[in-house]
Structures are given as structure tokens and as C-alpha cells.
C-alpha atoms as a PDB file:
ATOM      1  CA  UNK A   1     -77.473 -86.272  -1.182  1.00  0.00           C
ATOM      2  CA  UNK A   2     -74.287 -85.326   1.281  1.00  0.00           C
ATOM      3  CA  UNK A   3     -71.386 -87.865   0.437  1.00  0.00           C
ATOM      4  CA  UNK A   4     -68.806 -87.916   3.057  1.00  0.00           C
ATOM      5  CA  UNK A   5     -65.254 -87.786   1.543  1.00  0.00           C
ATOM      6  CA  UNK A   6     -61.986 -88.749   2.374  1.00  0.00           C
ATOM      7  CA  UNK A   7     -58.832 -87.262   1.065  1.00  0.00           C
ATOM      8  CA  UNK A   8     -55.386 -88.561   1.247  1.00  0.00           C
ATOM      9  CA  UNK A   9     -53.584 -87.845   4.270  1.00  0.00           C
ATOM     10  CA  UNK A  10     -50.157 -86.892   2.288  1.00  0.00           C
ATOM     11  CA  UNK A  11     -49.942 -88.041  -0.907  1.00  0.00           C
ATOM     12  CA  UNK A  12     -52.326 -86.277  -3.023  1.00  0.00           C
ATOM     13  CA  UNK A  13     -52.349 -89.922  -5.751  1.00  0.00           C
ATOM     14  CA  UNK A  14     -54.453 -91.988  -2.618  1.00  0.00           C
ATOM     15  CA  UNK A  15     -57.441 -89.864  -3.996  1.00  0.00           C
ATOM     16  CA  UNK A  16     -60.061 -92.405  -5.506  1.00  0.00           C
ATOM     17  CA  UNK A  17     -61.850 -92.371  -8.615  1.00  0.00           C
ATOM     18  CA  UNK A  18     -65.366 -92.240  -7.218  1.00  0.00           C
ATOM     19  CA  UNK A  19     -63.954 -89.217  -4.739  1.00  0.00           C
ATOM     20  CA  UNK A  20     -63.147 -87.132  -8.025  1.00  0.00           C
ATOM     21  CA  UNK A  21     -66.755 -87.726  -9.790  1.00  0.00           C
ATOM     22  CA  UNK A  22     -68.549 -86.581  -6.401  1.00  0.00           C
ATOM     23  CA  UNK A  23     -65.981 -83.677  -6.656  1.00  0.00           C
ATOM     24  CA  UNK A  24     -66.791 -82.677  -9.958  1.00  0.00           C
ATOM     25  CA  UNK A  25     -70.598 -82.852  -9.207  1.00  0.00           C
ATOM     26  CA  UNK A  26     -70.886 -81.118  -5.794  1.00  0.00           C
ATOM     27  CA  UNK A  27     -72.624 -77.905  -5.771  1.00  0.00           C
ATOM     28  CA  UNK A  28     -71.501 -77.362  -2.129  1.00  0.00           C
ATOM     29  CA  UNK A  29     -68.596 -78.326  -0.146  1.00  0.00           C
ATOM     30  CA  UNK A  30     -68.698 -77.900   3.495  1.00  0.00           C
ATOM     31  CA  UNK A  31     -64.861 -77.973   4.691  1.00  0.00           C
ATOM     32  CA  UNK A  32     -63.394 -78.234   7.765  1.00  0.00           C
ATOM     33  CA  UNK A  33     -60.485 -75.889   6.276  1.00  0.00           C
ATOM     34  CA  UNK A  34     -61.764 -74.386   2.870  1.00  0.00           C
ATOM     35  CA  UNK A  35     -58.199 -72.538   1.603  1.00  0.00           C
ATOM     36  CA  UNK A  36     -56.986 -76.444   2.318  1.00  0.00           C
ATOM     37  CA  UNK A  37     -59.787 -77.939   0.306  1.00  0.00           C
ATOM     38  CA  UNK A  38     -59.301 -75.472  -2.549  1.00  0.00           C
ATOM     39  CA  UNK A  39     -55.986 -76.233  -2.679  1.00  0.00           C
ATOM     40  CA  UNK A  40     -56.449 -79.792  -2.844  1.00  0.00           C
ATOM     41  CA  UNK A  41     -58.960 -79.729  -6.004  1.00  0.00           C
ATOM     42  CA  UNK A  42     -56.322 -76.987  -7.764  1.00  0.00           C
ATOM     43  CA  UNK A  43     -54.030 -80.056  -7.157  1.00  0.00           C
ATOM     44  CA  UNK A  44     -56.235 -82.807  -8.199  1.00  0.00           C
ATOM     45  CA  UNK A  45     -57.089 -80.598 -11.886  1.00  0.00           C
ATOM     46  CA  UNK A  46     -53.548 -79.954 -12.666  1.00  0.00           C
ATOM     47  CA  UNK A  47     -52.593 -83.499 -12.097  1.00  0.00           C
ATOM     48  CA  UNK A  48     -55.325 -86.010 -12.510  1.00  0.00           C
ATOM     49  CA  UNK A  49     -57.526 -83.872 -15.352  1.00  0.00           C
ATOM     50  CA  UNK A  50     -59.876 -83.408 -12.121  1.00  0.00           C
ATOM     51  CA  UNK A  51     -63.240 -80.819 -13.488  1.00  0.00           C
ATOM     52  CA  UNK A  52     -63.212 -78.106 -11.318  1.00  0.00           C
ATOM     53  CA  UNK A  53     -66.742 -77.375 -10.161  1.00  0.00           C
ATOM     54  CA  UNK A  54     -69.231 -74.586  -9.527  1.00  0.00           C
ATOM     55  CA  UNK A  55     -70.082 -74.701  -6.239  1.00  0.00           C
ATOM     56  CA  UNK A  56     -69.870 -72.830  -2.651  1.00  0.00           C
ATOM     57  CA  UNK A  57     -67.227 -73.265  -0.250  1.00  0.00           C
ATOM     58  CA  UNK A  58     -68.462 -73.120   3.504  1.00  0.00           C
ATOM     59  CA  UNK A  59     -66.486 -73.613   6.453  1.00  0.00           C
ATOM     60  CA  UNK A  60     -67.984 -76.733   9.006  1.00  0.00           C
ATOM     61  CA  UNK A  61     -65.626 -76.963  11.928  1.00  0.00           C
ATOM     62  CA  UNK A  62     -66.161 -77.873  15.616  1.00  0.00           C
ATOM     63  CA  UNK A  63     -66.700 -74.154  16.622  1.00  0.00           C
ATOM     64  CA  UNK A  64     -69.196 -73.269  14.026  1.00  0.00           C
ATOM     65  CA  UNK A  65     -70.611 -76.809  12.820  1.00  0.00           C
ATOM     66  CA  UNK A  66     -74.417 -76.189  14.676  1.00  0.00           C
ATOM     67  CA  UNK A  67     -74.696 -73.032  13.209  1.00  0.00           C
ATOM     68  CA  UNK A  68     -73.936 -73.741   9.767  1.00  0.00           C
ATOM     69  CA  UNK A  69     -76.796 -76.196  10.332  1.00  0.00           C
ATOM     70  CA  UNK A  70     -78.809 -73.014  10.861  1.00  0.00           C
ATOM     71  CA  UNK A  71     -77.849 -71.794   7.799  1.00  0.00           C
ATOM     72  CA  UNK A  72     -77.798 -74.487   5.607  1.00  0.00           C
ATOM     73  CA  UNK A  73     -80.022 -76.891   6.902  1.00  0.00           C
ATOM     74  CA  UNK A  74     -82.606 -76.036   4.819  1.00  0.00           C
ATOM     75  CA  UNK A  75     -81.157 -76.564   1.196  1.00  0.00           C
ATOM     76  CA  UNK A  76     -79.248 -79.476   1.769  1.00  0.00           C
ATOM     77  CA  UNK A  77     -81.657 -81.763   0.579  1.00  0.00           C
ATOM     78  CA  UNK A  78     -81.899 -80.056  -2.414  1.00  0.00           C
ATOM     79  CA  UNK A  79     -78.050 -79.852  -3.432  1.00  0.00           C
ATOM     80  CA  UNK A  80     -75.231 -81.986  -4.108  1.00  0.00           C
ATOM     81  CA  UNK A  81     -73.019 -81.805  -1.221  1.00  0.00           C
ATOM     82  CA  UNK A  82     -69.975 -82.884  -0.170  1.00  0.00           C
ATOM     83  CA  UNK A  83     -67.860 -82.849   3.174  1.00  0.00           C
ATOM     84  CA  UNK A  84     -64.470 -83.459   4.072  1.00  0.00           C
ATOM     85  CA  UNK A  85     -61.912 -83.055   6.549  1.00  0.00           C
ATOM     86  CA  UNK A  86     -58.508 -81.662   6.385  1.00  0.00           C
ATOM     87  CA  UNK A  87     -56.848 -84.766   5.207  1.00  0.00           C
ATOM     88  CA  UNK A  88     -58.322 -88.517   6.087  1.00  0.00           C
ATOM     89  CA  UNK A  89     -61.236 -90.000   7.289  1.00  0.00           C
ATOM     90  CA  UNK A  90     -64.490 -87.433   7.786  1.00  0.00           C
ATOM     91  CA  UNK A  91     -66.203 -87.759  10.763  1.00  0.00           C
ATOM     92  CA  UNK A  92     -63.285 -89.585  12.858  1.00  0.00           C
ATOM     93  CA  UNK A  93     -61.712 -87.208  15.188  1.00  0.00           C
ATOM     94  CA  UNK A  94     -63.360 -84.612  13.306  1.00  0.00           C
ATOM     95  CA  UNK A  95     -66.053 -82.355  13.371  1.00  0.00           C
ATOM     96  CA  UNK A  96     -68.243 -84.234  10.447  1.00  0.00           C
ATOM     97  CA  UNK A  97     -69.983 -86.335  13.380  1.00  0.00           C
ATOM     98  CA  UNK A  98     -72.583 -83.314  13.690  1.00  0.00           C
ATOM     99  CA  UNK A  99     -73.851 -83.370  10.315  1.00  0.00           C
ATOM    100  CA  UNK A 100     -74.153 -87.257  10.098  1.00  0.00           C
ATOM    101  CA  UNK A 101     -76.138 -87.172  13.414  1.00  0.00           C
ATOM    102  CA  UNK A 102     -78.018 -84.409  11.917  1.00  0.00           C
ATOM    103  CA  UNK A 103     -78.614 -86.065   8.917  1.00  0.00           C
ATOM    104  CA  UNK A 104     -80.133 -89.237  10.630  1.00  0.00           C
ATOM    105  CA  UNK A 105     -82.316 -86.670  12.854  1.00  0.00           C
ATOM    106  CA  UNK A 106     -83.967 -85.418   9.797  1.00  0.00           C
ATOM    107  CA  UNK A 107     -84.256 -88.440   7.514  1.00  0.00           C
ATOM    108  CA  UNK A 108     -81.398 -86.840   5.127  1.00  0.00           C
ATOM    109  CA  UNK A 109     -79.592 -89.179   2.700  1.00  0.00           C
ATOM    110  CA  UNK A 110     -76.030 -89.285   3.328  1.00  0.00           C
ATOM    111  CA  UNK A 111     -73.243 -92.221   1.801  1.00  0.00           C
ATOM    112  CA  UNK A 112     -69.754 -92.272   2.638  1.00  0.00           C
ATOM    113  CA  UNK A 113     -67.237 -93.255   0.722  1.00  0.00           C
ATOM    114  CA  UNK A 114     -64.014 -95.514   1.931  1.00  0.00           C
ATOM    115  CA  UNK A 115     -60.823 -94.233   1.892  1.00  0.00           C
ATOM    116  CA  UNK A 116     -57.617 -93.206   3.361  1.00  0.00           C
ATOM    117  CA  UNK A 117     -57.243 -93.144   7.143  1.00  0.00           C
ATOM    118  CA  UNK A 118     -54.593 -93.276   9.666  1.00  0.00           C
ATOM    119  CA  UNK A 119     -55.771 -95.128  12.179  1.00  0.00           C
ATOM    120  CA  UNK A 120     -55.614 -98.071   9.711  1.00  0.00           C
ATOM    121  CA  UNK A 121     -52.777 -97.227   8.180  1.00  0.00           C
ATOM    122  CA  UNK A 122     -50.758 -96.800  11.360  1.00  0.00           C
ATOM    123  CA  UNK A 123     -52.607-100.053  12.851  1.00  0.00           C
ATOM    124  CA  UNK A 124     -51.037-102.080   9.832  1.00  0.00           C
ATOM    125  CA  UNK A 125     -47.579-100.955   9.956  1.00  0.00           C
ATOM    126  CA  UNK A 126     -47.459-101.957  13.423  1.00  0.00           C
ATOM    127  CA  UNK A 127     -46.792-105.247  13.025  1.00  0.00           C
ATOM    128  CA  UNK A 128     -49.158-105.555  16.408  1.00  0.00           C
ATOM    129  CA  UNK A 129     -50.536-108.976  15.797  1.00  0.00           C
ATOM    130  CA  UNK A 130     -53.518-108.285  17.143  1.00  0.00           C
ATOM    131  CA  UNK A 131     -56.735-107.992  15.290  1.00  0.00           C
ATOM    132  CA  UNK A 132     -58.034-105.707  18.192  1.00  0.00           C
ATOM    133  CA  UNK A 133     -57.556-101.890  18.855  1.00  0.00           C
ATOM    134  CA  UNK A 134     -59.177 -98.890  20.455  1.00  0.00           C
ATOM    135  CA  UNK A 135     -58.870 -95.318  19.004  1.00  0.00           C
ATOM    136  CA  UNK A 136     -58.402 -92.274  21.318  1.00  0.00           C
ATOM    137  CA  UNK A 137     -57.724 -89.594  18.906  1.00  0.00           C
ATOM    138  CA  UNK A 138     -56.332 -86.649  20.240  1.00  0.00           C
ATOM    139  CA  UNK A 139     -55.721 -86.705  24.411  1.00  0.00           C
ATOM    140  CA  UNK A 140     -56.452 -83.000  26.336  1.00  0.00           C
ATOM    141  CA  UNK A 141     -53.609 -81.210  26.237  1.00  0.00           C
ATOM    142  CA  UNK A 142     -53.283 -80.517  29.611  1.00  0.00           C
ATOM    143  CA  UNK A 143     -53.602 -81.234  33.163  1.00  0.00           C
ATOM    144  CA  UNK A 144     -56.164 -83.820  34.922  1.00  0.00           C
ATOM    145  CA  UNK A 145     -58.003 -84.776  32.182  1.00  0.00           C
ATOM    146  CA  UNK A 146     -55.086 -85.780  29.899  1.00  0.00           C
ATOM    147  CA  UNK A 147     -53.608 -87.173  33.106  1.00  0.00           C
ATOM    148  CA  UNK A 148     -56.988 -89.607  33.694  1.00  0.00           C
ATOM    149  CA  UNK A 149     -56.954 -90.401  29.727  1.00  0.00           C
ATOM    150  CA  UNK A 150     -53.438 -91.484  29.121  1.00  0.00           C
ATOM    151  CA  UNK A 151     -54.126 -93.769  32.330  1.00  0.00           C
ATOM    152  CA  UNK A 152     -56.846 -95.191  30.766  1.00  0.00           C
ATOM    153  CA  UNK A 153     -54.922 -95.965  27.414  1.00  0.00           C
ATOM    154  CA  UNK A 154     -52.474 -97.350  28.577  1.00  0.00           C
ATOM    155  CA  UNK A 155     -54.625-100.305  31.107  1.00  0.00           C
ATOM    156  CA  UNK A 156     -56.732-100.821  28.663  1.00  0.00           C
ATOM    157  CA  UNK A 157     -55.391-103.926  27.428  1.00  0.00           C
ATOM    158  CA  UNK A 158     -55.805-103.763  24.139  1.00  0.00           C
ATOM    159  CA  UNK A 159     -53.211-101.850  21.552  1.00  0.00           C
ATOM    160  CA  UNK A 160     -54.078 -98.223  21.886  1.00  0.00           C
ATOM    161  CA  UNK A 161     -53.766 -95.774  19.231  1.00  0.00           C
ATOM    162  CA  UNK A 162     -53.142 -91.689  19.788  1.00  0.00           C
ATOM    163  CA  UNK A 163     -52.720 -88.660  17.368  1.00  0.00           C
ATOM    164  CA  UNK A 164     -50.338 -86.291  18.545  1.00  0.00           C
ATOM    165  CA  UNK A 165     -49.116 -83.248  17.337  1.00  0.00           C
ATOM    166  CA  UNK A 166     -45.394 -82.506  16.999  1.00  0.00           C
ATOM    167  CA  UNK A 167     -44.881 -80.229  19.625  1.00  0.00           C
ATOM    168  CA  UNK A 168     -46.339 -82.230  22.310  1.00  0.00           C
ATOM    169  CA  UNK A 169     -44.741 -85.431  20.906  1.00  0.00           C
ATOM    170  CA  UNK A 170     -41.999 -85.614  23.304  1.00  0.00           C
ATOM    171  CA  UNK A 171     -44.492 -84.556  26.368  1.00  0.00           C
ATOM    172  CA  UNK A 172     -46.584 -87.518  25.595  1.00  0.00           C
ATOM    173  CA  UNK A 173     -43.526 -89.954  25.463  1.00  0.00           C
ATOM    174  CA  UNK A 174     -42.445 -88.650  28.709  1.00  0.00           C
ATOM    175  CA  UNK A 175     -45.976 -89.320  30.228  1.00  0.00           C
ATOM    176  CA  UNK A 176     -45.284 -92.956  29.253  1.00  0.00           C
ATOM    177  CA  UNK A 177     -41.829 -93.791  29.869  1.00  0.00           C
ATOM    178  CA  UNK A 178     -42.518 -92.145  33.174  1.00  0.00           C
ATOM    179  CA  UNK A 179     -45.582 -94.600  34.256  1.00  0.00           C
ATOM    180  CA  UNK A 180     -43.887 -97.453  32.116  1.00  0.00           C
ATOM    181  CA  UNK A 181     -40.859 -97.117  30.604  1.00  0.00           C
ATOM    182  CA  UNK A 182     -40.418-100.833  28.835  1.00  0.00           C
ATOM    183  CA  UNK A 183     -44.046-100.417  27.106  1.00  0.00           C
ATOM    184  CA  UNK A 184     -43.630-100.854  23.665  1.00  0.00           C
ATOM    185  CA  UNK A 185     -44.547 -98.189  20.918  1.00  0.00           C
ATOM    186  CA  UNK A 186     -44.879 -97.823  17.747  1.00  0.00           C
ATOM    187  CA  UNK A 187     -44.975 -94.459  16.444  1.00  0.00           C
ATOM    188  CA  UNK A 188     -45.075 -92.874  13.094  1.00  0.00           C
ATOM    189  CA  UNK A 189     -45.243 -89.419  11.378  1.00  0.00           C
ATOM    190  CA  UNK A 190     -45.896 -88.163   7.909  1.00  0.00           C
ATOM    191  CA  UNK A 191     -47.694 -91.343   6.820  1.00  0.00           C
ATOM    192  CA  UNK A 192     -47.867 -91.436   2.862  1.00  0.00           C
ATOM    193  CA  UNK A 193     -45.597 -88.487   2.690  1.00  0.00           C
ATOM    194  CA  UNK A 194     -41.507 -88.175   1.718  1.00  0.00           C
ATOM    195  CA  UNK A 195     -40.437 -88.109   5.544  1.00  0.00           C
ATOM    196  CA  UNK A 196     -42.573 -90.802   6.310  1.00  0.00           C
ATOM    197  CA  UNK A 197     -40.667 -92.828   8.972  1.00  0.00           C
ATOM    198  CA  UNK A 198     -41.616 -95.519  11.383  1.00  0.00           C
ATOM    199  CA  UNK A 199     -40.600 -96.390  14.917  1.00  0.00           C
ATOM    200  CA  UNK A 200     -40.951 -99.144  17.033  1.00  0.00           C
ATOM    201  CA  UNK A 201     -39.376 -99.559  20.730  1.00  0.00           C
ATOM    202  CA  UNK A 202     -39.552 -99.023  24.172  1.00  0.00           C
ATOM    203  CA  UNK A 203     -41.098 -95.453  25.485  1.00  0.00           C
ATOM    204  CA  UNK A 204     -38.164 -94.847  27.472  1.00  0.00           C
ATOM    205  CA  UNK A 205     -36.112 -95.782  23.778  1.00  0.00           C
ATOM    206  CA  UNK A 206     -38.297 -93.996  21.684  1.00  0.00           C
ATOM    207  CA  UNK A 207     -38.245 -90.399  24.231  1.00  0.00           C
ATOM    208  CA  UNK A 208     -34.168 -90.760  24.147  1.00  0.00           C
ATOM    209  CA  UNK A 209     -33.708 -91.555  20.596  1.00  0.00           C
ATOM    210  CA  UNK A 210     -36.530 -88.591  19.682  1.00  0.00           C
ATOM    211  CA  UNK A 211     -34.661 -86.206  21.911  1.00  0.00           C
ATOM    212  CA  UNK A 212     -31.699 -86.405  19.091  1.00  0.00           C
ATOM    213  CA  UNK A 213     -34.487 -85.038  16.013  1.00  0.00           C
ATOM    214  CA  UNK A 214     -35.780 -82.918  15.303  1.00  0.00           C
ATOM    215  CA  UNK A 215     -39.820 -83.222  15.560  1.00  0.00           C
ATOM    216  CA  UNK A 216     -42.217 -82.170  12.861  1.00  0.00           C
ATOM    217  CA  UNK A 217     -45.205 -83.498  11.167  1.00  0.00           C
ATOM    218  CA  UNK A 218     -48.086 -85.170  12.186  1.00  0.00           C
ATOM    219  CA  UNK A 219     -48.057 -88.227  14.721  1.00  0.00           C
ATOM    220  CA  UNK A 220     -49.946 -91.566  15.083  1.00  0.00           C
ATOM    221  CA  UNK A 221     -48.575 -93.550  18.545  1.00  0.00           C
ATOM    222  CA  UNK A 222     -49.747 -97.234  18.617  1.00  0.00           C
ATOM    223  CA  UNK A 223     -49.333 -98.149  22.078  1.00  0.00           C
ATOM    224  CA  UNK A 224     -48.971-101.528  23.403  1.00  0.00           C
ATOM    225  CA  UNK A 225     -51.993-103.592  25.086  1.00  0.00           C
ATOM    226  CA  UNK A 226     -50.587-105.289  28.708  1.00  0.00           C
ATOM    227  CA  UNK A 227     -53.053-107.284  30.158  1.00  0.00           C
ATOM    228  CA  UNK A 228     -53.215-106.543  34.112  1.00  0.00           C
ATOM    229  CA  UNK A 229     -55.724-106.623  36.528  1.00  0.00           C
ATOM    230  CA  UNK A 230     -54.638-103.159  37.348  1.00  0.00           C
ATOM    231  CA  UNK A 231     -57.731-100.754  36.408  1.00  0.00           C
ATOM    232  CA  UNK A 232     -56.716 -97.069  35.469  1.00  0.00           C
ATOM    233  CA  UNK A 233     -54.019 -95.116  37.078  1.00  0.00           C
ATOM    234  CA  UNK A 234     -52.885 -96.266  40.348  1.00  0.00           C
ATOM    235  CA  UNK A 235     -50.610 -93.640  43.206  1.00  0.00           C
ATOM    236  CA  UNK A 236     -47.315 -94.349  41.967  1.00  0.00           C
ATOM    237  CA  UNK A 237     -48.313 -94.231  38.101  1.00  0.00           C
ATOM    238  CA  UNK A 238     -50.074 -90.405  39.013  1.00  0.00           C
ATOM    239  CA  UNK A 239     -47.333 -89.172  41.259  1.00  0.00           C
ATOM    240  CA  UNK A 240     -44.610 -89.903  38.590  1.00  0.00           C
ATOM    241  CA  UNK A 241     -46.749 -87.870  36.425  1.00  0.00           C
ATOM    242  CA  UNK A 242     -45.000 -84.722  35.336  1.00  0.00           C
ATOM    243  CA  UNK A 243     -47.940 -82.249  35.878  1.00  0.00           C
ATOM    244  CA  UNK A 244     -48.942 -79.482  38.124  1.00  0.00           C
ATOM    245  CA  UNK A 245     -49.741 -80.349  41.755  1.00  0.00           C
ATOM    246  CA  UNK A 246     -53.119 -79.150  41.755  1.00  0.00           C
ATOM    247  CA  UNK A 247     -54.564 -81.681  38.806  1.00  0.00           C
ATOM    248  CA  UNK A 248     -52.229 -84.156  40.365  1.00  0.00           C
ATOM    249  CA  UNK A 249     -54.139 -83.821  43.633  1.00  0.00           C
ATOM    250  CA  UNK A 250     -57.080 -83.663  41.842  1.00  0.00           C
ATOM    251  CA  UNK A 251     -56.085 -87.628  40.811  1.00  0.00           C
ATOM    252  CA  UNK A 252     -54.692 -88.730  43.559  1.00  0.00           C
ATOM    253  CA  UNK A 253     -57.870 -87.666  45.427  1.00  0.00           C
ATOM    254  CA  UNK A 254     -59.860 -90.180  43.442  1.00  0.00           C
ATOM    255  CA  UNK A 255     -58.054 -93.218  43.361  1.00  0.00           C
ATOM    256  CA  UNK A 256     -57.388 -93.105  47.412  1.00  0.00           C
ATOM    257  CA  UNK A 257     -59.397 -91.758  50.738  1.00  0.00           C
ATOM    258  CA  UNK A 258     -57.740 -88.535  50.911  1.00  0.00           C
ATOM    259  CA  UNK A 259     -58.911 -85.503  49.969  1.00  0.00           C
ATOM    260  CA  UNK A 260     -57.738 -83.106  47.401  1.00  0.00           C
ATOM    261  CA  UNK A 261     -56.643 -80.693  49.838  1.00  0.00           C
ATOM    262  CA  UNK A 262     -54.446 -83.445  51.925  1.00  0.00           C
ATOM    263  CA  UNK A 263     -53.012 -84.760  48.540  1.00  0.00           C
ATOM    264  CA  UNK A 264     -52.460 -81.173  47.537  1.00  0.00           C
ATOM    265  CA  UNK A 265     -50.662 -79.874  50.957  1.00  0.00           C
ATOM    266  CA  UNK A 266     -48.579 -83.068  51.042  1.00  0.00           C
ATOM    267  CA  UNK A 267     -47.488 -82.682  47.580  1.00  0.00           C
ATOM    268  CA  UNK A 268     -46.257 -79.248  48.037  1.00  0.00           C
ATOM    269  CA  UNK A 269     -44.366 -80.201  51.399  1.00  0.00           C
ATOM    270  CA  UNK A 270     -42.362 -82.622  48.699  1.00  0.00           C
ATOM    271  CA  UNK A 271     -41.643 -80.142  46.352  1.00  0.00           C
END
């Protein structure tokens, strides 16, 4: 069996009951992080009584998930495993999606447990009254691509949720407040832990108040749902954008009749 496990996302006492017996029983962990997962059953034994078990610690990530697969597929049907992430939810924004898919592929059996997760958590402390959300996860960092994705969360009229990561906190809030500055956020960091703190205001609030801190932990931004008939980013949302003119061209190019090169020369003239 391969049991899908959450663990808390900051405090270490959001661990369940049933979580510590599959613990105890596993013969093999795969772990996004294993030093992280270690640590956390050290934590759970000196605390909670948790039996520390004898089994293998493997490393599962998104850069060597398929090949573990390789390695492992073989015995997993014959050993108690177990997988979790980091902290949270397995398998949402994270690399546990492979082995579920694989597990379905070749008729493995496979349970996961419920358990502590951000999005929800975040979602609830909104104060959003709106049963409906989407769930980006992480945006790309950079150009284009984060550029076109952004756009999309933010005319997708529902309430929009984001990870971010402190250092590109403030980047993200200028994104917004630069396409719409009076969208509401909510945004909060170290959920479950001592710092946790919640915020709930305008981008163009949030970026100036932010500006003052300073920014550590990890993010969850709930962003507002506006109903328009506006579909994805339009000119003036991509030229406020505060990206290179290249990717900027790149959008421009597909939301109009000009070409990347004409967007890209006319750009630079107004540099």
C-alpha cells in the first residue's frame, strides 16, 4: 500500500493520529526533502511518544520523481510506503502527482489521508464569501509566461489563490496594483506558525504597507474574483507590466495585429 501523507504546514501538533500509525509502520518513505522529513519524525517522537521506524529514506522530487520510479517501481507493491511533501498537502503543487498517476497506471493501491493544507486554510480566513475558488499554485517567475498567468488570475472571476515566496512577494503585488490597484487581497504568511499574520486590502494598500516590513516566510495571496467581460490581459493591463520589453512584445503581439517585432521596436522608441 502507498498512503499519501500530509504534515502540518507550521505547527508540528496539526499532525493526526492516523498520520503517526502509518508513520510508525512504513518501511519506506519517499520525501520530497528527506533531512526535512527526518526532522519532522525526531520531532513527532520527542513530543507525541511517536515510534520511530525502520525504514529507507528516498528522495521523490520533481527532478528525479520518474527515475525513482525506475528504481523503485518494482517493490512498491510489496512494502509499506509512505509519501509526503515538505509541509501540507502531497500531491498539490507538489511533485507526488507522478506517483499517484503511476500508481493508477499499474493497478497499485494507494489511500490518502486528509489533512492540513493551505489552500483551505488561507481560503477560510479570507472571509471571501464565496464558496468558489481556483488554485494557481506557484506563477513562473519570470517574464511572458508569468506575465500571461497573472492575467489570467486575475479575469478569472472567481477568487484566485497564489503561493508566493518571500522574495518575490513584493514583485507580485506590484504586478497587481500596477494592472489594478483597488483589487482586493488577502494575503497571509506563516499560517499555523508564531508570526502568523493576516492581511486584507487593496493591492496598491497591501504593496505600500509591505514596503514598511520586513518580508519572510511563506505566502498564500487570495485574490479577488471581478466579474468582467474582459477575457485575459488586455494592451494597457500588459504595457503597465513591469517586465522586459522583449516578453512584453511577446504579449502585446498576441492580444493585437502587430507583430512582435513592431511591438518590440515601438517599445524601445518609448523607453
Amino acid at each position: 500500500m502507498i498512503t499519501f501523507i500530509p504534515t502540518p504546514i507550521g505547527n508540528p501538533q496539526d499532525i493526526t493520529l492516523r498520520a503517526m500509525k502509518h508513520f510508525e509502520n512504513a518501511e519506506l518513505f519517499f520525501c520530497e526533502d528527506t533531512r526535512e522529513t527526518k526532522r519532522l519524525l525526531r520531532l513527532l517522537s520527542e513530543r507525541f511518544g511517536l515510534a520511530l521506524p525502520e525504514a529507507e529514506f528516498v528522495s521523490f522530487n520533481e527532478h528525479n520523481g520518474r527515475q525513482r520510479l525506475e528504481e523503485w517501481g518494482a517493490v512498491l507493491s510489496q512494502k509499506e510506503v509512505v509519501y509526503v511533501s515538505d509541509a501540507g498537502m502531497p500531491v498539490i503543487s507538489d511533485p507526488g502527482q507522478i506517483l499517484v498517476a503511476y500508481c493508477q497506471e499499474h493497478g497499485l493501491a494507494y489511500d490518502v489521508l486528509p489533512g492540513a493544507s493551505a489552500v483551505v486554510t488561507a481560503y477560510a480566513a479570507s472571509g471571501f464569501e464565496e464558496g468558489e475558488f481556483l488554485f494557481f499554485g506557484f506563477l513562473p517567475h519570470k517574464g511572458s509566461e508569468r506575465a500571461a498567468k497573472l492575467g489570467e488570475a486575475l479575469n478569472t472571476g472567481y477568487n484566485t489563490l497564489l503561493y508566493e515566496s518571500p522574495h518575490r512577494l513584493l514583485k507580485l503585488l506590484e504586478e497587481i496594483a500596477a494592472i489594478d490597484g483597488e483589487r482586493t487581497l488577502f494575503a497571509c504568511k506563516e499560517l499555523t506558525k508564531k508570526f502568523q499574520t493576516y492581511y486584507k486590502m487593496s493591492a496598491k494598500e497591501l504593496l505600500e504597507r509591505l514596503k514598511e516590513e520586513q518580508i519572510r516566510g511563506e505566502w498564500v495571496v487570495v485574490i479577488r474574483g471581478q466579474k468582467s467581460e474582459r477575457k485575459g490581459l488586455y494592451l494597457e493591463d500588459i504595457k503597465r507590466l513591469d517586465i522586459a520589453p522583449k516578453p512584453k512584445a511577446k504579449l502585446l503581439s498576441l492580444v493585437s495585429d502587430e507583430s512582435i517585432k513592431e511591438w518590440y521596436e515601438r517599445l524601445i522608441k518609448e523607453s
